[in-house]
N, C-alpha and C. Protein backbone atom coordinates (compact mmCIF):
# COMPACT_ATOMS: atom_id res chain seq x y z
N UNK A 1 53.67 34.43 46.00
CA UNK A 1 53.52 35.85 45.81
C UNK A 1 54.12 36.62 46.97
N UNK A 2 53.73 36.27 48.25
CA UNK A 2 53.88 37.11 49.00
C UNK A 2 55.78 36.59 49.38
N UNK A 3 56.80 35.64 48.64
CA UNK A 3 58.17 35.92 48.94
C UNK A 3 58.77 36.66 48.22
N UNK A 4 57.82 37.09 47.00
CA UNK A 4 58.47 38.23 45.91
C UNK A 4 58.52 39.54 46.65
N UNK A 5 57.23 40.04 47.48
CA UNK A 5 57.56 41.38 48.20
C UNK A 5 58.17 40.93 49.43
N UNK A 6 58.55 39.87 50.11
CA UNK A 6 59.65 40.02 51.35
C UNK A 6 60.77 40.46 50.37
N UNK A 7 61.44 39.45 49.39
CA UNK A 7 62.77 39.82 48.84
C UNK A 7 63.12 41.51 48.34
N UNK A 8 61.98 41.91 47.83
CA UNK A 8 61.35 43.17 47.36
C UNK A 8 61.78 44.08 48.45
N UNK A 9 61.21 44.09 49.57
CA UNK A 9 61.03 44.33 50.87
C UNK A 9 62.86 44.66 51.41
N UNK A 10 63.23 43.62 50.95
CA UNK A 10 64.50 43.34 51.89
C UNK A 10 65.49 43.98 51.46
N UNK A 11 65.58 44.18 49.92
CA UNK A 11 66.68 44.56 48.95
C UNK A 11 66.85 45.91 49.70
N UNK A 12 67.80 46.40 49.61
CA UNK A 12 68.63 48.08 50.00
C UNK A 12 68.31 49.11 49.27
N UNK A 13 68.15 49.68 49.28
CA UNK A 13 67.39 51.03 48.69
C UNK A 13 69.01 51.59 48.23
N UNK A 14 68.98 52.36 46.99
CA UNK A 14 69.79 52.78 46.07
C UNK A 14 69.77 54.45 46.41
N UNK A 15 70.64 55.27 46.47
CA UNK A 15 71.11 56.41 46.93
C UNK A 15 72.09 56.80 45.67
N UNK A 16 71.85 58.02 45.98
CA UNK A 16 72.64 58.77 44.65
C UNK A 16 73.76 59.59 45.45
N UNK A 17 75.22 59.35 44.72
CA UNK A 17 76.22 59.46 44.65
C UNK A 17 76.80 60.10 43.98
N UNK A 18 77.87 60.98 44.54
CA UNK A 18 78.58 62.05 43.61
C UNK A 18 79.54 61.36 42.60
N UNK A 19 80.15 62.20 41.55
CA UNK A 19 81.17 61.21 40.57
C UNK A 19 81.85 62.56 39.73
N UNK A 20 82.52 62.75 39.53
CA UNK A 20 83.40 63.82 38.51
C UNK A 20 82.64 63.20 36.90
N UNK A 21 82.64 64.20 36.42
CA UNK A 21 82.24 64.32 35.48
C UNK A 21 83.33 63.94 34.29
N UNK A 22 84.15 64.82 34.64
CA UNK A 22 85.65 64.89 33.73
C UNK A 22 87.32 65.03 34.95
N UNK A 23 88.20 64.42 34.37
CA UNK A 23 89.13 64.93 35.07
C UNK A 23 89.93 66.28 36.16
N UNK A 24 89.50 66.23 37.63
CA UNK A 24 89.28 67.46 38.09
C UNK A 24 91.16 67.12 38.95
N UNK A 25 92.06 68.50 38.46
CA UNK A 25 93.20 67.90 39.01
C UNK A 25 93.48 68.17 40.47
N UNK A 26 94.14 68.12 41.36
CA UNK A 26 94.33 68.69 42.55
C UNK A 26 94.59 70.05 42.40
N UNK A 27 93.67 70.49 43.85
CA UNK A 27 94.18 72.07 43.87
C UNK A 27 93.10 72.62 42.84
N UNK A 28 92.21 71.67 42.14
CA UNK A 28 91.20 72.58 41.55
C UNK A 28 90.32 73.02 42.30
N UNK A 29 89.66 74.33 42.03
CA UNK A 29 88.17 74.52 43.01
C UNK A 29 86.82 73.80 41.98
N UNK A 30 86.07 73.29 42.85
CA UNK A 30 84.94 72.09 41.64
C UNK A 30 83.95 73.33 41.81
N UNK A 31 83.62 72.70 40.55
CA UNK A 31 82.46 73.50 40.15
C UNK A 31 81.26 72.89 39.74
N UNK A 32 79.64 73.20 39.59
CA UNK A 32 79.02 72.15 39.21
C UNK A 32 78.93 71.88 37.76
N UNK A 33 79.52 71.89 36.73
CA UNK A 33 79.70 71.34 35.70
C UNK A 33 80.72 70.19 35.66
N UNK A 34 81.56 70.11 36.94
CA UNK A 34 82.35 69.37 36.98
C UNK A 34 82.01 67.96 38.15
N UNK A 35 80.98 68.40 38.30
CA UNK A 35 80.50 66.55 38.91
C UNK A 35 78.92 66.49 38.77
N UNK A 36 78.61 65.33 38.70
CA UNK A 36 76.80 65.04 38.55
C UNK A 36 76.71 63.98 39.89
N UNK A 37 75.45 63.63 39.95
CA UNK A 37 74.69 62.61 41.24
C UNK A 37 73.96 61.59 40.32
N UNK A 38 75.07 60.30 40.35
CA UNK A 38 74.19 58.71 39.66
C UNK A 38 73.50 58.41 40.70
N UNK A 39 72.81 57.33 40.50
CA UNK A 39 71.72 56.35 41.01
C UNK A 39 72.63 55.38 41.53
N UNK A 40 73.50 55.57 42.91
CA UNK A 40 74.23 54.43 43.07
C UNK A 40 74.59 54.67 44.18
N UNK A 41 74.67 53.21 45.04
CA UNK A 41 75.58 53.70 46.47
C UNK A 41 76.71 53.92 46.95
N UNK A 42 77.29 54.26 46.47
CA UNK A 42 79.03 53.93 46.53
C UNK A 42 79.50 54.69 47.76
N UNK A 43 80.02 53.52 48.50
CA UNK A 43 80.38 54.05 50.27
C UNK A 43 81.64 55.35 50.19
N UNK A 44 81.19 56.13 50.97
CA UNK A 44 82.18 57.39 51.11
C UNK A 44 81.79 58.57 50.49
N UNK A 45 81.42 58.11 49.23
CA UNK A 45 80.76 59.70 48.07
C UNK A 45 80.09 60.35 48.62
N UNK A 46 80.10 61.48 48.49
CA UNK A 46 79.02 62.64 49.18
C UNK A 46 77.69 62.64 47.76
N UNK A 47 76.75 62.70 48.68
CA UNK A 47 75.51 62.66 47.99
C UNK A 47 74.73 64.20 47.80
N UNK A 48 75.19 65.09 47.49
CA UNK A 48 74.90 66.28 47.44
C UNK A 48 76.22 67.61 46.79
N UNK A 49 75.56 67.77 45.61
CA UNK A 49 76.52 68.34 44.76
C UNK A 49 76.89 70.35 45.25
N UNK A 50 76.04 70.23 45.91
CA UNK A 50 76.28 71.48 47.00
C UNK A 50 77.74 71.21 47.90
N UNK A 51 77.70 70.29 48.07
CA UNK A 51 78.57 69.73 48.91
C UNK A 51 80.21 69.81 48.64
N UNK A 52 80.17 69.84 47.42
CA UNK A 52 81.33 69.87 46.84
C UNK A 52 82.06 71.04 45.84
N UNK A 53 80.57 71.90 45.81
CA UNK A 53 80.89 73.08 44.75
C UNK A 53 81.20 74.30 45.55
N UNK A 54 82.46 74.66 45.43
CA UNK A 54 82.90 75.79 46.02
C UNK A 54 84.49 75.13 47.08
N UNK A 55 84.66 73.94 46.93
CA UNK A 55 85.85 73.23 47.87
C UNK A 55 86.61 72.97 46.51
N UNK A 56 88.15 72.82 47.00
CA UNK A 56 89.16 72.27 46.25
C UNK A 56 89.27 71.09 46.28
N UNK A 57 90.17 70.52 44.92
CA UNK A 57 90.30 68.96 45.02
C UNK A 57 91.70 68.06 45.72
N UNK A 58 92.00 67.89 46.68
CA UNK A 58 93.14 67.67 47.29
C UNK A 58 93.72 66.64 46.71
N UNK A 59 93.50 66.05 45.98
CA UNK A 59 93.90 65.30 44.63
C UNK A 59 93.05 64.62 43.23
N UNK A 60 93.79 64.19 42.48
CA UNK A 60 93.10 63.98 41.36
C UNK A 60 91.96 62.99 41.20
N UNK A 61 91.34 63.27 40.41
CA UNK A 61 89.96 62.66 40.53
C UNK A 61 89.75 62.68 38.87
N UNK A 62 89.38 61.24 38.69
CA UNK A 62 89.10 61.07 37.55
C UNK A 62 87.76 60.73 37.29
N UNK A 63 86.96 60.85 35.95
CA UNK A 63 85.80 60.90 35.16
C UNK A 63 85.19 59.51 35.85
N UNK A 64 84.03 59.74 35.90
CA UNK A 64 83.53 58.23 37.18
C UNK A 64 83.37 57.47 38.29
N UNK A 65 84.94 58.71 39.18
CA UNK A 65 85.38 58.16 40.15
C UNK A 65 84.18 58.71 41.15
N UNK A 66 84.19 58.30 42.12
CA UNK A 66 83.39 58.93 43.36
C UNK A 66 84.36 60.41 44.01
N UNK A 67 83.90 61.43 44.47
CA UNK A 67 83.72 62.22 45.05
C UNK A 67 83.44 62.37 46.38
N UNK A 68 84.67 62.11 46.92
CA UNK A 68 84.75 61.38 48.84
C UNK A 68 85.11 63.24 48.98
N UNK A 69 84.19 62.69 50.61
CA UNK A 69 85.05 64.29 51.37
C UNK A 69 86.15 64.37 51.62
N UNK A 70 87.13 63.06 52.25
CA UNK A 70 88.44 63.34 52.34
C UNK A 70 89.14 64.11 51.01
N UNK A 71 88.59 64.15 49.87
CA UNK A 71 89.26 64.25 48.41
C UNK A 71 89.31 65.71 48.21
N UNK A 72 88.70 66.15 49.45
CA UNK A 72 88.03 68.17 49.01
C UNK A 72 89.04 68.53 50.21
N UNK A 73 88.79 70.18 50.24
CA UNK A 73 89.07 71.06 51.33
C UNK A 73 88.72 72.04 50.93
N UNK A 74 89.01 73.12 51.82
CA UNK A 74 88.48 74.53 51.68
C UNK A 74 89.67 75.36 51.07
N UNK A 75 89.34 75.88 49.65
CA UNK A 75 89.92 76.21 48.95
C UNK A 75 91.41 77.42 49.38
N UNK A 76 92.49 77.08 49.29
CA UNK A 76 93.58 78.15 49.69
C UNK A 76 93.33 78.98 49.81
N UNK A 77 93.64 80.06 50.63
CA UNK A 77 93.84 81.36 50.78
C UNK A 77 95.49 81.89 51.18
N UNK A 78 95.87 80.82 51.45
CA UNK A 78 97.85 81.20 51.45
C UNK A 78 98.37 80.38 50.66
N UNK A 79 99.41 80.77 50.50
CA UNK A 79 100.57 79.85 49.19
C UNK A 79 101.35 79.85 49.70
N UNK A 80 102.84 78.84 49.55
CA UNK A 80 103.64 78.65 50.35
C UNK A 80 104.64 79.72 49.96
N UNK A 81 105.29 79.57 50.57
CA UNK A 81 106.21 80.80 50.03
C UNK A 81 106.05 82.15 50.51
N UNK A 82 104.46 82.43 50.42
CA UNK A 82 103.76 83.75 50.41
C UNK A 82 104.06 84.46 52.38
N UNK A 83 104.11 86.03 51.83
CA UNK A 83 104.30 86.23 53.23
C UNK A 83 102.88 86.64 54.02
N UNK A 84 103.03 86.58 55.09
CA UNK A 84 101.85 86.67 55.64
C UNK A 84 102.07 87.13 57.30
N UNK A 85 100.83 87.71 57.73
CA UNK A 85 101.04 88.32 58.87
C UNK A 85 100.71 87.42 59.66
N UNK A 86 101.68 87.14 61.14
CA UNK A 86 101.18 86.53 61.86
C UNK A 86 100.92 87.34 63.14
N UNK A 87 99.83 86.98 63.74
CA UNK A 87 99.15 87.58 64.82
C UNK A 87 99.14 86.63 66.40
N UNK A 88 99.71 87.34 67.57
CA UNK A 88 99.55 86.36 68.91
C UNK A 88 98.35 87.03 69.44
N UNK A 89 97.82 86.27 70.06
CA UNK A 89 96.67 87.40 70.85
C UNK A 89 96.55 86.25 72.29
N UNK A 90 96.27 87.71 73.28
CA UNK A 90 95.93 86.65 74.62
C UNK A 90 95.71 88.37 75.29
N UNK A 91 94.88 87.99 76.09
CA UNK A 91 93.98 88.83 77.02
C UNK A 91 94.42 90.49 76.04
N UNK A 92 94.58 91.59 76.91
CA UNK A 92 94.60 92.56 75.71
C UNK A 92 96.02 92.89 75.38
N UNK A 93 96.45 91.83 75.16
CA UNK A 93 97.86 91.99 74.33
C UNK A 93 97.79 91.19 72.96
N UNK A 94 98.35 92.13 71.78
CA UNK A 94 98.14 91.52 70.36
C UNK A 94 99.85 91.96 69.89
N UNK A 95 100.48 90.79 69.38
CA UNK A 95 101.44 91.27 68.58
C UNK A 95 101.85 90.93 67.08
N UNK A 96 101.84 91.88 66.29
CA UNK A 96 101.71 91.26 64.67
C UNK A 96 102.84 91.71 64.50
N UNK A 97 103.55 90.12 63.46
CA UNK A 97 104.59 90.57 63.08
C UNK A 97 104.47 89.62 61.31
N UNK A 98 105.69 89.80 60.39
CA UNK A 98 105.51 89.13 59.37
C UNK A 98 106.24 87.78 59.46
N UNK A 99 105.51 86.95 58.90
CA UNK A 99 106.29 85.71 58.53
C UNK A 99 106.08 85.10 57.26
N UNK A 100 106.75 84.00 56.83
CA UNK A 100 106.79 83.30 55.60
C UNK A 100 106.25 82.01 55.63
N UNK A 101 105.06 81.61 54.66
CA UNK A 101 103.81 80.47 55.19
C UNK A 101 105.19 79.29 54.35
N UNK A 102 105.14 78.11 55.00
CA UNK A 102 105.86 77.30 54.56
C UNK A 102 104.69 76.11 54.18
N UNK A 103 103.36 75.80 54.42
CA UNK A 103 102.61 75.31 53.63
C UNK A 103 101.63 76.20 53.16
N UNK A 104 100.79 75.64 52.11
CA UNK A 104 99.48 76.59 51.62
C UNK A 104 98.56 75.77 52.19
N UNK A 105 97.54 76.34 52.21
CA UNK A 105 96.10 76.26 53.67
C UNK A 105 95.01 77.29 52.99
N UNK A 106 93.77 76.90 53.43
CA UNK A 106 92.53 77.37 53.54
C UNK A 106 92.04 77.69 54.76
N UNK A 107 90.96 78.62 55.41
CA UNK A 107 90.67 78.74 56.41
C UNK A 107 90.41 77.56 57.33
N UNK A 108 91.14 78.01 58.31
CA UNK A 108 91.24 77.20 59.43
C UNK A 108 91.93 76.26 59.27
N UNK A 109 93.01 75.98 58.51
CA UNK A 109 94.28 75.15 58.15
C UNK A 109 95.05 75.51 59.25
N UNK A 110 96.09 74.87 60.10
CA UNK A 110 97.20 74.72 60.61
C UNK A 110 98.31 74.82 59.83
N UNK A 111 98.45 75.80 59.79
CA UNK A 111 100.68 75.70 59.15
C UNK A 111 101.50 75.85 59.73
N UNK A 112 102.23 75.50 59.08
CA UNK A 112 103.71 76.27 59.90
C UNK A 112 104.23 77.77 58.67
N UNK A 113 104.67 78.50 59.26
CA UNK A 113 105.12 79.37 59.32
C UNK A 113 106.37 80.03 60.07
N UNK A 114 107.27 80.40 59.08
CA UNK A 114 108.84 80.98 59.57
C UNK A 114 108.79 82.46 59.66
N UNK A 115 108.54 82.98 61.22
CA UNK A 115 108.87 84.27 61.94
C UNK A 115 110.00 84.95 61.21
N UNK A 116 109.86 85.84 60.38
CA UNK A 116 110.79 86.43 58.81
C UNK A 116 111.75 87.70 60.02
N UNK A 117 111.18 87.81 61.55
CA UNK A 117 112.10 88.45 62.42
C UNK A 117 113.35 87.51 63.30
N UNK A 118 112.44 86.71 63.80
CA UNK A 118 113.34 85.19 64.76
C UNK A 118 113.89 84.12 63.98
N UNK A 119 113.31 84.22 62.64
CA UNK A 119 113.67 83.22 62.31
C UNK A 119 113.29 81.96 62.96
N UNK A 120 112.36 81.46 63.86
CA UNK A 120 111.70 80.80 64.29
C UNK A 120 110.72 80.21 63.23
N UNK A 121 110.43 78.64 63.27
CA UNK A 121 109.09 78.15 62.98
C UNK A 121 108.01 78.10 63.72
N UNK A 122 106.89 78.45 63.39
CA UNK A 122 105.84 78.17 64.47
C UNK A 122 104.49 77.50 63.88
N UNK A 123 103.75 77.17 64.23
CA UNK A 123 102.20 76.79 63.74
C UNK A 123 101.10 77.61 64.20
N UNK A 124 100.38 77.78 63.06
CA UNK A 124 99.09 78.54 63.33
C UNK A 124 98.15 78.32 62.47
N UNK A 125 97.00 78.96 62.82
CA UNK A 125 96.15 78.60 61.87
C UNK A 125 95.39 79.82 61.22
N UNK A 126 94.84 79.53 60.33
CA UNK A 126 94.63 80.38 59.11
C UNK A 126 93.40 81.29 59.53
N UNK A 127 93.33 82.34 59.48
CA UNK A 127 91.89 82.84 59.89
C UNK A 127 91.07 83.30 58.45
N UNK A 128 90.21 83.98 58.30
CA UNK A 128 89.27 84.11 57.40
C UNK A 128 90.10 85.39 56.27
N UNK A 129 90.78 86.39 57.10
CA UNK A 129 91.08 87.61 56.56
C UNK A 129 92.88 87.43 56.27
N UNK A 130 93.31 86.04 56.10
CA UNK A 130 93.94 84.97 55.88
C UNK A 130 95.31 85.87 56.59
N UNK A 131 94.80 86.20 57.84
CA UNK A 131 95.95 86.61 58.92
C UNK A 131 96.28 84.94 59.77
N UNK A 132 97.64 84.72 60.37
CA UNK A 132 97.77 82.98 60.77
C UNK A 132 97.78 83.77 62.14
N UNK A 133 96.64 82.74 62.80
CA UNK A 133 96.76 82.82 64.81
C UNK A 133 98.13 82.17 65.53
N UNK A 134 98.79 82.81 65.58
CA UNK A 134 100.06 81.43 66.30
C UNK A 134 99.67 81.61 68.28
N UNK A 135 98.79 82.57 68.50
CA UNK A 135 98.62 82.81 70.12
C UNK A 135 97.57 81.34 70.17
N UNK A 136 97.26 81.34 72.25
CA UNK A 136 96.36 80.15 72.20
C UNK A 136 95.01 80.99 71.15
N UNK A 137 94.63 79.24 71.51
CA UNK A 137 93.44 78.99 71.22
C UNK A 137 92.11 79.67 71.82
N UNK A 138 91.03 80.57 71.40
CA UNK A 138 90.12 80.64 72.23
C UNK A 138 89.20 79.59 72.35
């Protein structure tokens, strides 16, 4: 009797795991009709469907599959192509000028971006009011 509750005892406890519901393609934003939480451990899946509702799918994900964080991001706010203001800032000097986003990004993405005056590439990153920082870092 008492090796039935060691083995009992010993076995791994089962955790619930995210999974797409239906085919979610890249670049979609998930929604919760579009994934549920099985009874299963599957290493990497995020276990909380909060977790995933309101992020994009950085690639395709099919019906069953697990629902990894690498698989999400924070949904675009620039498109490539799209023009956009870029901003330097450092002590009280600010200079905005326009440029052209050469990747698409979500807040706090790194792009590059082509200075539409210099003709320069530069990198920056995406702020909330989806203006790109190319000055330092604070």
């Amino acid at each position: 009797m008492w090796r039935i509750v060691l083995c009992l005892a010993a076995s791994p406890a089962l955790a619930d795991s995210l999974v797409a519901t239906r085919p979610i393609r890249a670049l979609t934003v998930i929604s919760a009709e579009d994934v549920t939480l099985v009874a299963a451990d599957i290493e990497g899946a995020l276990t909380e469907v909060s977790a995933a509702v309101g992020m994009e799918a950085r690639v395709v994900i099919y019906p069953g599959r697990p629902v990894r964080a690498a698989d999400l991001g924070p949904p675009a706010i620039v498109e490539r192509n799209q023009i956009v203001m870029l901003t330097y800032r450092t002590g009280g000097l600010a200079i905005l000028t326009d440029g052209r986003a050469l990747n698409r990004g979500g807040v706090g993405d790194v792009i590059r971006v082509m200075n539409l005056t210099s003709r320069t590439t530069v990198t920056g990153q995406i702020g909330p009011d989806g203006l790109v920082d190319v000055g330092p870092q604070s």
